[in-house]
Every structure is written in structure tokens, then in C-alpha cells.
C-alpha atoms as a PDB file:
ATOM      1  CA  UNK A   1       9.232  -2.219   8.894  1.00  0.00           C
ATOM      2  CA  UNK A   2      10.363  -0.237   5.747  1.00  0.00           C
ATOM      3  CA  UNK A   3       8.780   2.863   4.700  1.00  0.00           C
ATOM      4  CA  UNK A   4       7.186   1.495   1.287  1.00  0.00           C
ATOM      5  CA  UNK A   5       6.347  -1.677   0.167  1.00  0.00           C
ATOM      6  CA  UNK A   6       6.293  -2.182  -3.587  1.00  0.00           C
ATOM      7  CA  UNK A   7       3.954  -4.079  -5.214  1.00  0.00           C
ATOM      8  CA  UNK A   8       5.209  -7.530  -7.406  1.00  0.00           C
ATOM      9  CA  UNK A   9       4.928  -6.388 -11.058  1.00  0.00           C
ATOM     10  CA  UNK A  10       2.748  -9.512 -11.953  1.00  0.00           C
ATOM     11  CA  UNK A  11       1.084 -12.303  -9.411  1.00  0.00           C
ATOM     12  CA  UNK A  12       3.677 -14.890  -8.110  1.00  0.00           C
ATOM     13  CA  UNK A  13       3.465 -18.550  -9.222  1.00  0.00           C
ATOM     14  CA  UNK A  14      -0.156 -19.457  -7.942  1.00  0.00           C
ATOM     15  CA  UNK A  15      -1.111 -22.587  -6.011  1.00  0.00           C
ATOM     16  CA  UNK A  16      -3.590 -25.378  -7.379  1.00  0.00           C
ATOM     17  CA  UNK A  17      -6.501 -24.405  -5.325  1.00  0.00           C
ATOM     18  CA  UNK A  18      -8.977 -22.103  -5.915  1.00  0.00           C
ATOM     19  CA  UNK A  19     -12.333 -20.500  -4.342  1.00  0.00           C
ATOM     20  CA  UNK A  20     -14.737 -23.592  -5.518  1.00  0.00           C
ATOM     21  CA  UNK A  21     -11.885 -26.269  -3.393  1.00  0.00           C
ATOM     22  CA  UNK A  22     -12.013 -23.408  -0.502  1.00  0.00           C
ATOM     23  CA  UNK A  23     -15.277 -23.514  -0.275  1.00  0.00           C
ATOM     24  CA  UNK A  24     -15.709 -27.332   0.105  1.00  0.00           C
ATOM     25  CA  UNK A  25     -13.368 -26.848   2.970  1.00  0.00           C
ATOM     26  CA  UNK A  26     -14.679 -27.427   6.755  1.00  0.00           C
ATOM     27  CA  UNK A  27     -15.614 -24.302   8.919  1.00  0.00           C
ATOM     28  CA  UNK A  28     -12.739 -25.794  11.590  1.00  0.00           C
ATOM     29  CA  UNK A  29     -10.170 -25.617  11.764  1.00  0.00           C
ATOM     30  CA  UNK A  30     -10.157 -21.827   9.993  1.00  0.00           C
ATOM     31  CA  UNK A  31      -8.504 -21.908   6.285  1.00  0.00           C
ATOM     32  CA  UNK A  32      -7.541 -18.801   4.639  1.00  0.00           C
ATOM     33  CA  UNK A  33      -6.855 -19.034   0.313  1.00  0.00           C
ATOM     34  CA  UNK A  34      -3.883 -16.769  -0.704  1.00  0.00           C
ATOM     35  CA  UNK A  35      -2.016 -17.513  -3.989  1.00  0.00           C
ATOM     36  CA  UNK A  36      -4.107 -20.717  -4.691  1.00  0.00           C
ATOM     37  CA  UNK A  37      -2.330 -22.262  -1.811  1.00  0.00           C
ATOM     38  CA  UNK A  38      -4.227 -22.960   1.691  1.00  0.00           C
ATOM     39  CA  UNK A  39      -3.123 -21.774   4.781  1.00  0.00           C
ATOM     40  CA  UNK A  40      -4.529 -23.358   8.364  1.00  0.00           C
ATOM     41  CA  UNK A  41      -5.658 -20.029  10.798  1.00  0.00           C
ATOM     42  CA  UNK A  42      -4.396 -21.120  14.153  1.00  0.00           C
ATOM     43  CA  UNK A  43      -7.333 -19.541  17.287  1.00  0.00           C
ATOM     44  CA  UNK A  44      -5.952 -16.640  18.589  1.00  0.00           C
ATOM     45  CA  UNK A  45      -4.811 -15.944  22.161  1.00  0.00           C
ATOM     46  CA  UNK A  46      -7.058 -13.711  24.706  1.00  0.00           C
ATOM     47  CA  UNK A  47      -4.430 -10.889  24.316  1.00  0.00           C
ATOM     48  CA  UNK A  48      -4.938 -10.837  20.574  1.00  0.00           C
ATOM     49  CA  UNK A  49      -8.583 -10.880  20.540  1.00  0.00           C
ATOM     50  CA  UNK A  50      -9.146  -7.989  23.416  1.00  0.00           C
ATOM     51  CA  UNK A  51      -6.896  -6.049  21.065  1.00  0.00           C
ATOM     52  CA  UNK A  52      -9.171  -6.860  18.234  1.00  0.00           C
ATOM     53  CA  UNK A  53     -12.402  -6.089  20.258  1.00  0.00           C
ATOM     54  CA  UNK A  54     -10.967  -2.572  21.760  1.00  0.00           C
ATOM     55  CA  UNK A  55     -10.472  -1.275  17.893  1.00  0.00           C
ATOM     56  CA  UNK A  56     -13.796  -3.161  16.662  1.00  0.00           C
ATOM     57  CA  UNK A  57     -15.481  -1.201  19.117  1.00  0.00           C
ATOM     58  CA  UNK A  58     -14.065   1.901  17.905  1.00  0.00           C
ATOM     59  CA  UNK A  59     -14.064   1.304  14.187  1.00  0.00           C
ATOM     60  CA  UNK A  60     -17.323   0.365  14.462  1.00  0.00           C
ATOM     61  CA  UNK A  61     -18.613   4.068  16.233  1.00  0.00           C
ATOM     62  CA  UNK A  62     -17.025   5.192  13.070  1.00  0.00           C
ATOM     63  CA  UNK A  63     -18.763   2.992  10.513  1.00  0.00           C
ATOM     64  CA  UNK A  64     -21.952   3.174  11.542  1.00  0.00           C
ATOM     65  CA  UNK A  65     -21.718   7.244  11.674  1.00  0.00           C
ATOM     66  CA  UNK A  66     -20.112   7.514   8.051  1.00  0.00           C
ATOM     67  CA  UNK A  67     -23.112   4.728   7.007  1.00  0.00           C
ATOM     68  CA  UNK A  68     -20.307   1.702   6.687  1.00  0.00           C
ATOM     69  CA  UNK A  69     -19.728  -1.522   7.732  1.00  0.00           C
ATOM     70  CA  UNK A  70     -17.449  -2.884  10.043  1.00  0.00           C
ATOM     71  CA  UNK A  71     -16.396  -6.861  10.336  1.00  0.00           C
ATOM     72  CA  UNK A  72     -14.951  -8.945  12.860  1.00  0.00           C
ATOM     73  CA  UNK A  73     -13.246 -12.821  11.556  1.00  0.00           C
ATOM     74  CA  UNK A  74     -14.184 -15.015  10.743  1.00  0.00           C
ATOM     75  CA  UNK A  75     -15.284 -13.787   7.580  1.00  0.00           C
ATOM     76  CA  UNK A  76     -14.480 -14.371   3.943  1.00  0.00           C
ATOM     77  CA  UNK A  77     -13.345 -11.679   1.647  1.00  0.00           C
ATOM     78  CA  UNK A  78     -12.792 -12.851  -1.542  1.00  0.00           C
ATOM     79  CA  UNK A  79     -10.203 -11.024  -3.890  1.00  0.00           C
ATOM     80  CA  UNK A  80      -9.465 -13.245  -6.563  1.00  0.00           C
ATOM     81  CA  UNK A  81     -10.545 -16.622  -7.771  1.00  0.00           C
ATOM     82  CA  UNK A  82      -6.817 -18.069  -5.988  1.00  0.00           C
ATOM     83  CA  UNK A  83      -7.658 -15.757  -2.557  1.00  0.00           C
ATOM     84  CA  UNK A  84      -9.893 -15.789   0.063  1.00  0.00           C
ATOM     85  CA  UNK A  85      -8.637 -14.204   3.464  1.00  0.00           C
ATOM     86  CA  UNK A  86     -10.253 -13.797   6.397  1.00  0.00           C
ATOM     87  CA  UNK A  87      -8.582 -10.370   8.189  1.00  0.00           C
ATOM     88  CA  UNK A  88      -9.295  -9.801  11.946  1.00  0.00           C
ATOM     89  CA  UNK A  89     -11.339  -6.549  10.629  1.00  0.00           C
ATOM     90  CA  UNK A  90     -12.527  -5.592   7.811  1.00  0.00           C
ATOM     91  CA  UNK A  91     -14.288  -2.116   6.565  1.00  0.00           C
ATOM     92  CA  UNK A  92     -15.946  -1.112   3.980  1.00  0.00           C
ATOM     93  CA  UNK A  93     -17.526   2.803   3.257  1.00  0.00           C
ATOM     94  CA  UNK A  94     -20.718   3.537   2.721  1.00  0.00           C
ATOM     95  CA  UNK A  95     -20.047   4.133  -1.071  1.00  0.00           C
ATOM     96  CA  UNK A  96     -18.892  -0.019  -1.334  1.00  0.00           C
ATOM     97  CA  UNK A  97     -21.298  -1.836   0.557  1.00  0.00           C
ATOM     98  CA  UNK A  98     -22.861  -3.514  -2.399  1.00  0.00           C
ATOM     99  CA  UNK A  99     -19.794  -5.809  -2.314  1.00  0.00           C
ATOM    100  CA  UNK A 100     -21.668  -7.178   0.849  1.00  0.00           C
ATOM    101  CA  UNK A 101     -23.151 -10.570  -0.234  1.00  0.00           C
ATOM    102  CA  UNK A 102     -23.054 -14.041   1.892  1.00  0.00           C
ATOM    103  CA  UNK A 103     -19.372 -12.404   2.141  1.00  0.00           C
ATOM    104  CA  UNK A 104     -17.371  -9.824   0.612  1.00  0.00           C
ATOM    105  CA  UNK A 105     -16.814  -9.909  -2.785  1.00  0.00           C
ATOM    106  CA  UNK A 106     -14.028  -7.738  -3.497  1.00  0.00           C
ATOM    107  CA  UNK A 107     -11.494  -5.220  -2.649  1.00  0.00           C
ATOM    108  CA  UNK A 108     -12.675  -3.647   1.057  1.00  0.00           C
ATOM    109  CA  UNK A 109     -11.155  -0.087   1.917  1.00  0.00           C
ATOM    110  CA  UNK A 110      -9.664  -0.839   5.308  1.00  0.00           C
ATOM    111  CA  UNK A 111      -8.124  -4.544   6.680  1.00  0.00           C
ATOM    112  CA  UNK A 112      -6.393  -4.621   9.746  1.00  0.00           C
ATOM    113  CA  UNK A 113      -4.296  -7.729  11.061  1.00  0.00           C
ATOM    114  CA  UNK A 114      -3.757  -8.170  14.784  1.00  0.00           C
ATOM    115  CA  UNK A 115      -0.399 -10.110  15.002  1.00  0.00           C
ATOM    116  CA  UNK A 116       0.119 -13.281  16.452  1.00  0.00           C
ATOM    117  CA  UNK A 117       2.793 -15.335  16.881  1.00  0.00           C
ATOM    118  CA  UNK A 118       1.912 -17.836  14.374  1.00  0.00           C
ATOM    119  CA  UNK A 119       0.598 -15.840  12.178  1.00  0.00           C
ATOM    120  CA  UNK A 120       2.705 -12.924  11.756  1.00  0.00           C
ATOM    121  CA  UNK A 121       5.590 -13.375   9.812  1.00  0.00           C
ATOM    122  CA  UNK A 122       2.160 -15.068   7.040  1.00  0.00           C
ATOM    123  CA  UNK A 123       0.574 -11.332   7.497  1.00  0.00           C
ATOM    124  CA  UNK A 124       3.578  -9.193   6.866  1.00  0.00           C
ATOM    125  CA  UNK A 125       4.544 -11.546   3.999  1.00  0.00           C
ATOM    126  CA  UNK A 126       1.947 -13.251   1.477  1.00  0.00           C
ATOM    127  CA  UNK A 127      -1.161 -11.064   2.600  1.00  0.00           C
ATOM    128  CA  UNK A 128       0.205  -8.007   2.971  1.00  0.00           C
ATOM    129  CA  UNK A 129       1.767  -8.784  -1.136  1.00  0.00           C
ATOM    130  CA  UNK A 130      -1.796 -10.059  -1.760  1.00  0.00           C
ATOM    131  CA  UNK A 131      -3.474  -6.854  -0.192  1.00  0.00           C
ATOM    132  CA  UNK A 132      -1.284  -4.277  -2.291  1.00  0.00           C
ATOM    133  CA  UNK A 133      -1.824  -6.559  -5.543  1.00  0.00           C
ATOM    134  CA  UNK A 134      -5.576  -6.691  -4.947  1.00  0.00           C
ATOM    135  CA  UNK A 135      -5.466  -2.054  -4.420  1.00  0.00           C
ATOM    136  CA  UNK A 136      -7.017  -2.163  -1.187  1.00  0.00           C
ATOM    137  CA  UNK A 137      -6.361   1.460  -0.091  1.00  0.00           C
ATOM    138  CA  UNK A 138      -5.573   0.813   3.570  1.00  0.00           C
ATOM    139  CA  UNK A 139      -4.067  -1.746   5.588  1.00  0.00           C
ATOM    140  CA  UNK A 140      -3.126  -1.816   9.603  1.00  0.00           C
ATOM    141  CA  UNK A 141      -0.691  -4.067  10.779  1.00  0.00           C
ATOM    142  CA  UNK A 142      -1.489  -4.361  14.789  1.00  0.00           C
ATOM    143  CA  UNK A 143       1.961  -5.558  17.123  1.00  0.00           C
ATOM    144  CA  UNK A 144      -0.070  -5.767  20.724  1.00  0.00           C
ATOM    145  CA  UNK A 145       3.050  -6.561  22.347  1.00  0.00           C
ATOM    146  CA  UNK A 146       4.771  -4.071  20.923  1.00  0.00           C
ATOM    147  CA  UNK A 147       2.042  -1.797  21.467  1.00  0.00           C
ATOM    148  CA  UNK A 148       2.610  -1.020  17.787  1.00  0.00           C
ATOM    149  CA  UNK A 149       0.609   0.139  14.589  1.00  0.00           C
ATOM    150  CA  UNK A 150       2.086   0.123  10.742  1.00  0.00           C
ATOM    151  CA  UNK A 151      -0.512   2.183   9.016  1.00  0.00           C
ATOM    152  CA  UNK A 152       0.324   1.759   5.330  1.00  0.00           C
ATOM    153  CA  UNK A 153      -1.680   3.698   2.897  1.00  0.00           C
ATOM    154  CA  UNK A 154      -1.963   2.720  -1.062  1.00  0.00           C
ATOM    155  CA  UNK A 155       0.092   5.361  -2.884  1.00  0.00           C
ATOM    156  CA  UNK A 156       0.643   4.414  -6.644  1.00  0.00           C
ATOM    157  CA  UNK A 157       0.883   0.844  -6.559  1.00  0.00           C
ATOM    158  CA  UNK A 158       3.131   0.691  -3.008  1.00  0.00           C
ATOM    159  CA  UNK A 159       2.173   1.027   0.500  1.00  0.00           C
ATOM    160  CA  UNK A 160       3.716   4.072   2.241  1.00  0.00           C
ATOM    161  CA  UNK A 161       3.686   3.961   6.293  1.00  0.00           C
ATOM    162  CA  UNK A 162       1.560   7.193   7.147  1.00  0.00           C
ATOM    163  CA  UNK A 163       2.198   8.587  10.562  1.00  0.00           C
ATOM    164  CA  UNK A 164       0.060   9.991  13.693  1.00  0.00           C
ATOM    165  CA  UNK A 165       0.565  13.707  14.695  1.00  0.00           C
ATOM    166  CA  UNK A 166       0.355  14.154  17.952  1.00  0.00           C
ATOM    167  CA  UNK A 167      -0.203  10.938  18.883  1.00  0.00           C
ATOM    168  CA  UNK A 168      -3.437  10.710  16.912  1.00  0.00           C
ATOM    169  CA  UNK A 169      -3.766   8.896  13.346  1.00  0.00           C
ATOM    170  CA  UNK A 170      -5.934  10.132  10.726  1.00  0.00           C
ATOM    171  CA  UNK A 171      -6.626   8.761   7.229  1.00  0.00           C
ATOM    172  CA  UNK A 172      -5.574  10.377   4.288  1.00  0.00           C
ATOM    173  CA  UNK A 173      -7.751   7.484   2.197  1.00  0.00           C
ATOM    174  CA  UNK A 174     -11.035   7.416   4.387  1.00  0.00           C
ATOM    175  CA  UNK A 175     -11.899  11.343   5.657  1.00  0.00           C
ATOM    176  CA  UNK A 176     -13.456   9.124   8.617  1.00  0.00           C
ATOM    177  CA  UNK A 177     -11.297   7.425   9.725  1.00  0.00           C
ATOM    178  CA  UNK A 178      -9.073   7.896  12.978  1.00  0.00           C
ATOM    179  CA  UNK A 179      -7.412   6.516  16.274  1.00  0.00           C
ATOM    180  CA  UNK A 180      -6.043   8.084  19.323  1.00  0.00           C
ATOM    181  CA  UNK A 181      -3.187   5.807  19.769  1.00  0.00           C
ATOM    182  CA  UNK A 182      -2.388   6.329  23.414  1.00  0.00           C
ATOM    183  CA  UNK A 183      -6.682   5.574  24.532  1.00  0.00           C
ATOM    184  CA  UNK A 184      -6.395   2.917  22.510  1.00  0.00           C
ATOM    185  CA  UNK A 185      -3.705   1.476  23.830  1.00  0.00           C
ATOM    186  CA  UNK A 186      -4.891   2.478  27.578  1.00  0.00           C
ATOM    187  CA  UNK A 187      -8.458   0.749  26.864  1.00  0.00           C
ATOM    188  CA  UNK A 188      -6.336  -2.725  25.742  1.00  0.00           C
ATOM    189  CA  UNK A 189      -4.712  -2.590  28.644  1.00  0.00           C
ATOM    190  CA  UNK A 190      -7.375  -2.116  31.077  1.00  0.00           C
ATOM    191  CA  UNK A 191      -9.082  -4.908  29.642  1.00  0.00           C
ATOM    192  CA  UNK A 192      -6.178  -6.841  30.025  1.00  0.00           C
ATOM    193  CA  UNK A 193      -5.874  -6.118  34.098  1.00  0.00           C
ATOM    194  CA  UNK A 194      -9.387  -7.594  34.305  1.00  0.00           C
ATOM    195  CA  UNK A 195      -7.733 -10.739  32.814  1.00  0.00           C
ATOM    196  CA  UNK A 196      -3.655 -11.089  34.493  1.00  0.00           C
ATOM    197  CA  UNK A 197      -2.893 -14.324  32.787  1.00  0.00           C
ATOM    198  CA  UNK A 198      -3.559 -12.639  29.475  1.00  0.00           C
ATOM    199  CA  UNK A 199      -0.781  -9.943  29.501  1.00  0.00           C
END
């Protein structure tokens, strides 16, 4: 992936739908609004969700110390009347929490997308535009079978890829925020030789 990511100057051409047709929507299969235009959220693989479970338990150590609030999809985050997304987790600090309603009601500081085949070309494309034109401050992109991690970091209207020293990440957005890349990556995979058919 490149280095920045600028954001579009002005919204692209927006879809017909909007939150009030989202929400008359069925809970299956999983929709997610982006641009006023509905996307179906295909169910994710065991390999993706033990990836998604190893840094929710993390994350979540993290929140609850720092007095924040870590979610796990399916959950709604809306960010604009034409955008509802549902992100495999979703953070927000202590000092946001009273976007915290039946769901979130604006701009969290942290989203992180697990890849999937079906799904990832969708989360490097439309969201990730959505997610820079909306100012969230942080977004991970998660490659489990690359064993990779984009962290891109709001800087002045682009995402920049911030890099681990040492092996270790640490946010330059939220002081609490961290990962050891190479335990992480070690706990996914000894999850994953409890399960062989998964890897």
C-alpha cells in the first residue's frame, strides 16, 4: 500500500439510500451503508474472526484501563446520513463515549478492518475514502494471511502509514494505544493450531 492516502476534495456522487432505508433493512444477511449505496457483509471465515478476537482481547485490556470502549461487529457506526459501517472493531476514548447511544453516532478514534477475501478490495477502497472523509484519526487495515498491519494515522486531511520500532507499534493519535506485533501474531497462530482446517 502507498505511504499516504489523500482525501477526495468533496464526497463522490452519493447513492439513493440513506440511514432511515438502512435501518428498515433485515439484521441478515449483514448490510453496511457507504456513499448512499448498500453493500451485502458476507460471514467471515474462522481465520478472520480468531484474528479479530486475539486483537479484541488486547484492545480491550487497553480500553478498559484508559476508561474506553472497545466494539466487536456487528455494530453500527453511523457517520453520515448516506453511511453506516459496521468495522470488525471499533474504539472509542474515554473523552468520546457520549457518542455511545443504541450505536455510535459519529466519528470513533480507532476502526480496524480484518481482511477477507470478499471484502477486501471494499475496505481498502470505499471505506477506507469514507473513513478519511469522515476524520477518524486512526484506521488498521489487518492482512491475516499476510500476517500484515497498515497502520494509517490522520495527518492533515491524508492518512500516513506510521511504523512499529522494534517490532512494537505505538500511537502517535491515542497515548494508549499499542501492539507487539510479533505476540500478536504468535497468539493468532496458536489459536489457529487448536483449529488445523482454519489456517
Amino acid at each position: 500500500m502507498s505511504a499516504t492516502l489523500p482525501a477526495a476534495a468533496a464526497l463522490p456522487r452519493l447513492g439513493p439510500y440513506r440511514v432511515r432505508d438502512y435501518d428498515r433493512l433485515p439484521d441478515y444477511p449483514r448490510h453496511e451503508l457507504v456513499f448512499g449505496r448498500l453493500y451485502v457483509t458476507p460471514s467471515p471465515f474462522p481465520r478472520h474472526q480468531i484474528t479479530v478476537q486475539t486483537l479484541f482481547r488486547h484492545l480491550d485490556r487497553i480500553a478498559e484501563a484508559a476508561g474506553g470502549i472497545l466494539f466487536e461487529a456487528p455494530l453500527d457506526v453511523v457517520l453520515a446520513d448516506h453511511s453506516v459501517v459496521q468495522p470488525d472493531l471499533v474504539y472509542v476514548s474515554a473523552a468520546r463515549l457520549a457518542l455511545i447511544g443504541k450505536r455510535v453516532e459519529g466519528v470513533p478514534d480507532l476502526v480496524v478492518e480484518v481482511l477477507s477475501a470478499g471484502t477486501a478490495r471494499f475496505d481498502r477502497g470505499k471505506k477506507l475514502e469514507l473513513y478519511a472523509l469522515s476524520g477518524i484519526q486512526e484506521v488498521w487495515i489487518v492482512d491475516h494471511l499476510a500476517r500484515q498491519i497498515d497502520f494509517l494515522v490522520s495527518e492533515a486531511g491524508r492518512f500516513a502509514a506510521a511504523s512499529p520500532v522494534a517490532g512494537r507499534y505505538q500511537s502517535s493519535k491515542l497515548p494508549e494505544i499499542h501492539l507487539h506485533l510479533s505476540r500478536f501474531w504468535r497468539q493468532v497462530e496458536a489459536t489457529l493450531q487448536r483449529v488445523p482446517r482454519a489456517r
